[in-house]
C-alpha atoms as a PDB file:
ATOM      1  CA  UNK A   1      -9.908   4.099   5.902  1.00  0.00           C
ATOM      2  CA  UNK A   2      -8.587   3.848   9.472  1.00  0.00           C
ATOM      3  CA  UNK A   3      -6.705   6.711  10.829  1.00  0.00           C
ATOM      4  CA  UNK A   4      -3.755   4.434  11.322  1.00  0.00           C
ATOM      5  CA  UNK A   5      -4.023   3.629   7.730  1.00  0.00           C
ATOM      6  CA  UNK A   6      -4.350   7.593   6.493  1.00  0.00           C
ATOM      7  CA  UNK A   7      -0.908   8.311   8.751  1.00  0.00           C
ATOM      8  CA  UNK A   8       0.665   5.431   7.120  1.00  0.00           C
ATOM      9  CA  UNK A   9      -0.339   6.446   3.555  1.00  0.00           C
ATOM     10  CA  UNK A  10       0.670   9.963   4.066  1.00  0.00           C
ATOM     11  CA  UNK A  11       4.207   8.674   5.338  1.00  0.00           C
ATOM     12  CA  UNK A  12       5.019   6.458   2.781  1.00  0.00           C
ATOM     13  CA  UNK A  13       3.976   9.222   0.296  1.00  0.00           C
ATOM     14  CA  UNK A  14       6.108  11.435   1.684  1.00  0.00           C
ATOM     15  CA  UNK A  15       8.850   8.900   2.464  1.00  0.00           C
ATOM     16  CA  UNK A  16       8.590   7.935  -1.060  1.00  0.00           C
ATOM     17  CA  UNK A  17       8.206  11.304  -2.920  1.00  0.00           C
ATOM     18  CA  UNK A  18       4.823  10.170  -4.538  1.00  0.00           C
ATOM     19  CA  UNK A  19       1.137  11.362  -3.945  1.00  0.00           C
ATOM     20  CA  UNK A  20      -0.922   9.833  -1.340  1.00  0.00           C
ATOM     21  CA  UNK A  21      -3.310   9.052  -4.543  1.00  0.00           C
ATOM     22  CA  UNK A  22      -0.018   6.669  -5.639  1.00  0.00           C
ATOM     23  CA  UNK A  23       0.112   4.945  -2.275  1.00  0.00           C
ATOM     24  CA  UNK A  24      -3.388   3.957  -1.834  1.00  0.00           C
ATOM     25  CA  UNK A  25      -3.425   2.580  -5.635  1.00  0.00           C
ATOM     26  CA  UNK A  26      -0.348   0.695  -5.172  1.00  0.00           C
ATOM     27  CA  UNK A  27      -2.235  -0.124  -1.343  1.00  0.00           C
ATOM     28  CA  UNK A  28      -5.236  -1.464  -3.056  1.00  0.00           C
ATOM     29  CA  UNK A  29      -2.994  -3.460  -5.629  1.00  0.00           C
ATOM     30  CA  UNK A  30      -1.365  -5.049  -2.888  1.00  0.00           C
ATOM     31  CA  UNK A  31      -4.453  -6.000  -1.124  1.00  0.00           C
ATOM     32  CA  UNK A  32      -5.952  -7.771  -3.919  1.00  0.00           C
ATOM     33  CA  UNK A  33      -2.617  -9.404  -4.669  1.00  0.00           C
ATOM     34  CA  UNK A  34      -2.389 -11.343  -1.036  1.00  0.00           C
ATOM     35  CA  UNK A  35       0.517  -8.724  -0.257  1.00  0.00           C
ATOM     36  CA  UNK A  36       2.952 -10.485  -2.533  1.00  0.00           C
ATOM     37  CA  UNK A  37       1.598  -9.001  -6.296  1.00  0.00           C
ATOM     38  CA  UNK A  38       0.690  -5.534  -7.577  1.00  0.00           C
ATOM     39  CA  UNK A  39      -0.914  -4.862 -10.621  1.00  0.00           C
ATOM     40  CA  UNK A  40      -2.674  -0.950 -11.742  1.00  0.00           C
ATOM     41  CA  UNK A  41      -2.301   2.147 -13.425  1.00  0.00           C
ATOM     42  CA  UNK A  42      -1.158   5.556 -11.970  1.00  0.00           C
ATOM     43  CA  UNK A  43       0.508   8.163 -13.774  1.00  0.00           C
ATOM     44  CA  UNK A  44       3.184   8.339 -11.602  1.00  0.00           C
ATOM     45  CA  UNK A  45       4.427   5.426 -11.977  1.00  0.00           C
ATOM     46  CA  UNK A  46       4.027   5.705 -15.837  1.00  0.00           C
ATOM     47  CA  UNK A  47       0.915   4.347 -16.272  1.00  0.00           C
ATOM     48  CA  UNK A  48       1.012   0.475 -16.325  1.00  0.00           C
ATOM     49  CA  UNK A  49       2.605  -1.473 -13.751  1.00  0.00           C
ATOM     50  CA  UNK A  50       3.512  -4.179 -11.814  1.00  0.00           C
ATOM     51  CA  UNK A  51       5.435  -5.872  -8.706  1.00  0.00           C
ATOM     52  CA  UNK A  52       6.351  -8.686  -6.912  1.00  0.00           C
ATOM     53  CA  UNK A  53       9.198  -9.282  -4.603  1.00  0.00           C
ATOM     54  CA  UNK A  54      12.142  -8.961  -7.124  1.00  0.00           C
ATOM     55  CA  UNK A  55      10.235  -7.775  -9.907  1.00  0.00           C
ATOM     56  CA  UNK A  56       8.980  -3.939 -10.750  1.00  0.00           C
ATOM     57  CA  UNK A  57       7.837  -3.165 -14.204  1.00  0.00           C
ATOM     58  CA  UNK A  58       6.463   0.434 -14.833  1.00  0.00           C
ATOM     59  CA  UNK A  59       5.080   2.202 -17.824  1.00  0.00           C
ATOM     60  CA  UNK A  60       8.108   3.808 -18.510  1.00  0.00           C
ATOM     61  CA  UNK A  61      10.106   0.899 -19.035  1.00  0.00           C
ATOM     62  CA  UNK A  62      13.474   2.394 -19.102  1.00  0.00           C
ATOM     63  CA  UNK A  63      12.987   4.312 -15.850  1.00  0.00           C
ATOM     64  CA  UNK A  64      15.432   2.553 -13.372  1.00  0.00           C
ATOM     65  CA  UNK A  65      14.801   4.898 -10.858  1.00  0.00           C
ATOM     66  CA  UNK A  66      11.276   4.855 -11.069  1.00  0.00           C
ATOM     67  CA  UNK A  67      11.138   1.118 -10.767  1.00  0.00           C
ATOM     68  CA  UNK A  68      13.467   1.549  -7.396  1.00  0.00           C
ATOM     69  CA  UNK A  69      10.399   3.917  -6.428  1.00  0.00           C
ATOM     70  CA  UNK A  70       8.105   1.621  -7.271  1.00  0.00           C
ATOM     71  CA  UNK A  71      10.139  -1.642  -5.664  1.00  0.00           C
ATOM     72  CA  UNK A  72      10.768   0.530  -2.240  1.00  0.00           C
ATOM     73  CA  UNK A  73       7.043   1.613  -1.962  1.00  0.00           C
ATOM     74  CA  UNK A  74       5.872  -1.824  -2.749  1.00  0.00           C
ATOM     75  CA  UNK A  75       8.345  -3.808  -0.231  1.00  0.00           C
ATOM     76  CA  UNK A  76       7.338  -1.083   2.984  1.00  0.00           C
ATOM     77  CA  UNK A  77       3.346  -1.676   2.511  1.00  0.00           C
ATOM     78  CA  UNK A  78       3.997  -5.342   1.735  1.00  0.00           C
ATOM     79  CA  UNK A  79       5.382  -5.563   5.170  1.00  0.00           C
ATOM     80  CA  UNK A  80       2.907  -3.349   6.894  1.00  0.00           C
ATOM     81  CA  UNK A  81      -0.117  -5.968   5.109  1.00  0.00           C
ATOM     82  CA  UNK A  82       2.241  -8.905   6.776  1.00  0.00           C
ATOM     83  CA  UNK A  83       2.058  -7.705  10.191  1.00  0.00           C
ATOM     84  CA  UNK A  84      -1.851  -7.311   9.497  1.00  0.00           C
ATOM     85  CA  UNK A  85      -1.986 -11.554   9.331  1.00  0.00           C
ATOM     86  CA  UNK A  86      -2.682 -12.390  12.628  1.00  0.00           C
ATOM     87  CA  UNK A  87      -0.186 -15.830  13.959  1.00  0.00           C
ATOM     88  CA  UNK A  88      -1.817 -19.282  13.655  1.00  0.00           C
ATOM     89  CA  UNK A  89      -4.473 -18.227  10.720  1.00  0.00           C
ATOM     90  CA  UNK A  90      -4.484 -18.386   7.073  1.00  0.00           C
ATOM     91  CA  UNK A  91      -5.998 -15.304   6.193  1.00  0.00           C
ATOM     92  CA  UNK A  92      -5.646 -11.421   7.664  1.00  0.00           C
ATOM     93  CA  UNK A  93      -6.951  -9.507   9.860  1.00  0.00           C
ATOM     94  CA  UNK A  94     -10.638  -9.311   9.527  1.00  0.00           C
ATOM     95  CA  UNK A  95     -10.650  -5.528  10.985  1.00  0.00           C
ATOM     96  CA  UNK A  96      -8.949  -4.718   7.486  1.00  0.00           C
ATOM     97  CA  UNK A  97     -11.231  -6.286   5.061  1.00  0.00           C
ATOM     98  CA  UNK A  98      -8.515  -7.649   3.618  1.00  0.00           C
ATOM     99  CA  UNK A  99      -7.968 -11.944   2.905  1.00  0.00           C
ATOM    100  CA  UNK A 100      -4.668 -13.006   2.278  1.00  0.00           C
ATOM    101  CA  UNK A 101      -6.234 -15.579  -0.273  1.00  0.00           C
ATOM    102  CA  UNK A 102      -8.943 -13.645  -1.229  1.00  0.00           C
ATOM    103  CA  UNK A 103      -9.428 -10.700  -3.869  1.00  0.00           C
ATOM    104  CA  UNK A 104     -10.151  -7.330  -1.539  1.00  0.00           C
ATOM    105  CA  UNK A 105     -13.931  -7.807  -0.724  1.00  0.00           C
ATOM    106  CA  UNK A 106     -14.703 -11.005  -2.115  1.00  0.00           C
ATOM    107  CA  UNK A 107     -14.661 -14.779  -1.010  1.00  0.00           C
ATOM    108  CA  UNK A 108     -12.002 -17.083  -2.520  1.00  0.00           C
ATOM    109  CA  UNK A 109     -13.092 -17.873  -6.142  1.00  0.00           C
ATOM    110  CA  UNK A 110     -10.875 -20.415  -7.046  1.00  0.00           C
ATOM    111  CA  UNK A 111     -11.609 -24.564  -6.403  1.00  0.00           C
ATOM    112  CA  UNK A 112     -10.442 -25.701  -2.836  1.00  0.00           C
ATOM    113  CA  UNK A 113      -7.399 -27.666  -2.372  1.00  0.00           C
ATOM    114  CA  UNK A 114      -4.894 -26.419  -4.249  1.00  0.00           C
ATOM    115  CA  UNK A 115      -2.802 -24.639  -1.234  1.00  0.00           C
ATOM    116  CA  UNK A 116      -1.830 -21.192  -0.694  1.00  0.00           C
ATOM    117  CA  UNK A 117      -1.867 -18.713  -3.843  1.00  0.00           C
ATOM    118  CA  UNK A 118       1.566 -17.060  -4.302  1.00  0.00           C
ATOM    119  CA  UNK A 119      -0.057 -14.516  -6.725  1.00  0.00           C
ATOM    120  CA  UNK A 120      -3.873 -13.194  -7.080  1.00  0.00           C
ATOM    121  CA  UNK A 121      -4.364 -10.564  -9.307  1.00  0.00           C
ATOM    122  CA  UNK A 122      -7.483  -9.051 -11.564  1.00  0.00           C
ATOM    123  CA  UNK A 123      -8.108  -6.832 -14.854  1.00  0.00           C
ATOM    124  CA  UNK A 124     -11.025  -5.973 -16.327  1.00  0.00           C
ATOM    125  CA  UNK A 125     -13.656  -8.883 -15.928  1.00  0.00           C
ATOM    126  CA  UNK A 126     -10.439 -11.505 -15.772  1.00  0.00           C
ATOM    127  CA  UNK A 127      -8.711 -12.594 -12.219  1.00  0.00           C
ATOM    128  CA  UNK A 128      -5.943 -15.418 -11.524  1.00  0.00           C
ATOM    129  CA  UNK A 129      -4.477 -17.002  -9.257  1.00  0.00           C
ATOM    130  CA  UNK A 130      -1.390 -18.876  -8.840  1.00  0.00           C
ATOM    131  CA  UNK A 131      -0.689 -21.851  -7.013  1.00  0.00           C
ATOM    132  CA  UNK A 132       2.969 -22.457  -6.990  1.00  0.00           C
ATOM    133  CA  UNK A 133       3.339 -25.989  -4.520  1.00  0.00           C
ATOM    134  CA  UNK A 134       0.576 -28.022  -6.286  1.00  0.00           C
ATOM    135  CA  UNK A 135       1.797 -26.418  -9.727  1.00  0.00           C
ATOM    136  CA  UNK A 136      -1.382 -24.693 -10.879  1.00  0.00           C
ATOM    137  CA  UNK A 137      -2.705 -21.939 -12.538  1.00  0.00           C
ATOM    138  CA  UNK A 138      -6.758 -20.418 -12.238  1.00  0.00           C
ATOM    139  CA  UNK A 139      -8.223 -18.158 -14.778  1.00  0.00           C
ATOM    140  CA  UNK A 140     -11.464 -17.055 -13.673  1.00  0.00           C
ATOM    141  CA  UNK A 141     -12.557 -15.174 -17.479  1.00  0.00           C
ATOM    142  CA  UNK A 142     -16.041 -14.006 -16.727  1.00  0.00           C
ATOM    143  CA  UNK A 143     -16.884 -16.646 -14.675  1.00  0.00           C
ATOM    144  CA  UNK A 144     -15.360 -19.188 -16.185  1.00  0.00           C
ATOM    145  CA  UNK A 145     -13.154 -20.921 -14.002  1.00  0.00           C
ATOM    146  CA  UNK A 146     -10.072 -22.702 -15.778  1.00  0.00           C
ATOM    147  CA  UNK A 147      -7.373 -24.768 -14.336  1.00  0.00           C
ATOM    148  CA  UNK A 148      -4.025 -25.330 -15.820  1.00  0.00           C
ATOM    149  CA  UNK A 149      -0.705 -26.943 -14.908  1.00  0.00           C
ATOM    150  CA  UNK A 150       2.178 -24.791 -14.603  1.00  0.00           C
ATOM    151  CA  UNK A 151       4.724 -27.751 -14.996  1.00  0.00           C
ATOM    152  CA  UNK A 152       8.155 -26.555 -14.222  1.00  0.00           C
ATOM    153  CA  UNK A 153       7.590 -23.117 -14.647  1.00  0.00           C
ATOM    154  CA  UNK A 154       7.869 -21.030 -11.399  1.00  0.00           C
ATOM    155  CA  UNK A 155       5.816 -17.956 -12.660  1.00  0.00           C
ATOM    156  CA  UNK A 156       6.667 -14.595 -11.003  1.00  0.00           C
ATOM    157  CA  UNK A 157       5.385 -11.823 -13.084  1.00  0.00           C
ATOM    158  CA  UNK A 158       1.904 -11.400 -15.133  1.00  0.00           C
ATOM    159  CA  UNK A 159       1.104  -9.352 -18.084  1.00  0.00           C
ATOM    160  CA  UNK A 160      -2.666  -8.944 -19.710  1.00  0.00           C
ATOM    161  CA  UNK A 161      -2.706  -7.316 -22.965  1.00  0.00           C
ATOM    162  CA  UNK A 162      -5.098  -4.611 -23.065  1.00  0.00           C
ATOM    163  CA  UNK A 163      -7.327  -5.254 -26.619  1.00  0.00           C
ATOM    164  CA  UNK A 164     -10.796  -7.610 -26.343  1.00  0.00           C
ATOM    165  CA  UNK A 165      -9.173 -10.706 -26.176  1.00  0.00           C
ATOM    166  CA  UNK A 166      -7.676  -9.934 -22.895  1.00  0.00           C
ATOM    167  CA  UNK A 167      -4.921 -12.164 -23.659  1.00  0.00           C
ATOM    168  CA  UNK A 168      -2.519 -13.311 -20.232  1.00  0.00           C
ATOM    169  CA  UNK A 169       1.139 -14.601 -20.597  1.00  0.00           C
ATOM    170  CA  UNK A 170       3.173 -15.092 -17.651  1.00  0.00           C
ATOM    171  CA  UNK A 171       6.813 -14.804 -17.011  1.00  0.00           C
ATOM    172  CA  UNK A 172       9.018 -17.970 -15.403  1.00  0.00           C
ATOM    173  CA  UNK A 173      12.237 -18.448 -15.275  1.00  0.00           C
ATOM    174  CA  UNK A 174      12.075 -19.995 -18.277  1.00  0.00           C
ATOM    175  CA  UNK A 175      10.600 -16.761 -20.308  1.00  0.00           C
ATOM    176  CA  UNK A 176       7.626 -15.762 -21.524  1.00  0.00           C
ATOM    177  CA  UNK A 177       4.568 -18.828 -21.283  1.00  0.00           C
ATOM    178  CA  UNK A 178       1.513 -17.910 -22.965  1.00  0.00           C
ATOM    179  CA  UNK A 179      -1.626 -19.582 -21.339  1.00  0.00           C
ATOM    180  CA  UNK A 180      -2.318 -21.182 -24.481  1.00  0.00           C
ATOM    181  CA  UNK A 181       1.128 -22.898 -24.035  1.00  0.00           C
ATOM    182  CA  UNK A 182      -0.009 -25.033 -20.410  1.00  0.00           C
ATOM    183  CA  UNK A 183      -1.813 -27.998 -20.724  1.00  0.00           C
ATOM    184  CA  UNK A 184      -5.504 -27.172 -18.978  1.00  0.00           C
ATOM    185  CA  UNK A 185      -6.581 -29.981 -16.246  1.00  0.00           C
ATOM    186  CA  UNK A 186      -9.605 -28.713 -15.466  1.00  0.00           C
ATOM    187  CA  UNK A 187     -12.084 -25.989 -15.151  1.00  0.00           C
END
């Protein structure tokens, strides 16, 4: 990690009231989620959680204020991975390993032409991405690469339950959709 990068986590943990151990989970969650999606565990955020812009869920569910935590922490390294992405390129800033369409460390993974992901996310051996303008979603489930149509659904939040079946649903405006609910195009 880059000095600049061990100032900034230090600052945002104390700006924040969290452990710099928080900030460079909810940092790495970031980075795999393109800067717009957050998915891990930490303790101090009650185990289990998740954000996107508009959306915190933590482990303890009924914690307002730790969701505002969460939300606030979320929204200041969101911007500092946005002024990473250099003008006039797809993708970030080399220098910080980080793609804005890739998972942290990896190549894109998902079938070309299908535009921009709004959401990328991973757990366990399962990863997704979400392609909101040509209305698609990718499961990548141990290599398995499956493509399905979102419809009408604008998905914003993800949840993956945690037994061997490593079941995803996703949330829309519309509610809950189970995977098992879109109609699969391809893959």
């Amino acid at each position: 990690m880059a000095q600049s990068e061990i100032e900034l986590v230090d600052r945002l943990a104390k700006r924040h009231s969290v452990s710099a151990a928080a900030v460079q989970v909810v940092m790495k969650a970031l980075q795999s989620g393109g800067g717009r999606m957050a998915q891990f565990s930490h303790a101090e955020f009650g185990g289990m959680s998740q954000w996107s812009p508009g959306m915190s869920m933590v482990g303890d569910m009924f914690n307002t204020q730790l969701k505002s935590k969460l939300d606030a922490l979320c929204t200041d390294i969101a911007a500092y991975l946005e002024q990473l992405e250099p003008t006039g390129c797809g993708g970030r800033a080399a220098s910080h390993g980080v793609s804005y369409r890739s998972m942290s460390g990896s190549t894109d993974w998902w079938p070309s032409g299908l535009g921009r992901p709004g959401a990328v996310g991973a757990q366990n051996d399962m990863r997704y991405a979400v392609f909101p303008e040509s209305r698609r979603l990718v499961l990548d489930d141990h290599g398995a690469i499956s493509i399905y149509d979102t419809g009408t659904h604008r998905i914003f939040g993800v949840a993956q339950a945690q037994s061997s079946d490593q079941t995803l649903s996703f949330t829309s405006q519309d509610g809950l959709i189970r995977v098992a609910d879109l109609r699969r195009v391809g893959g």
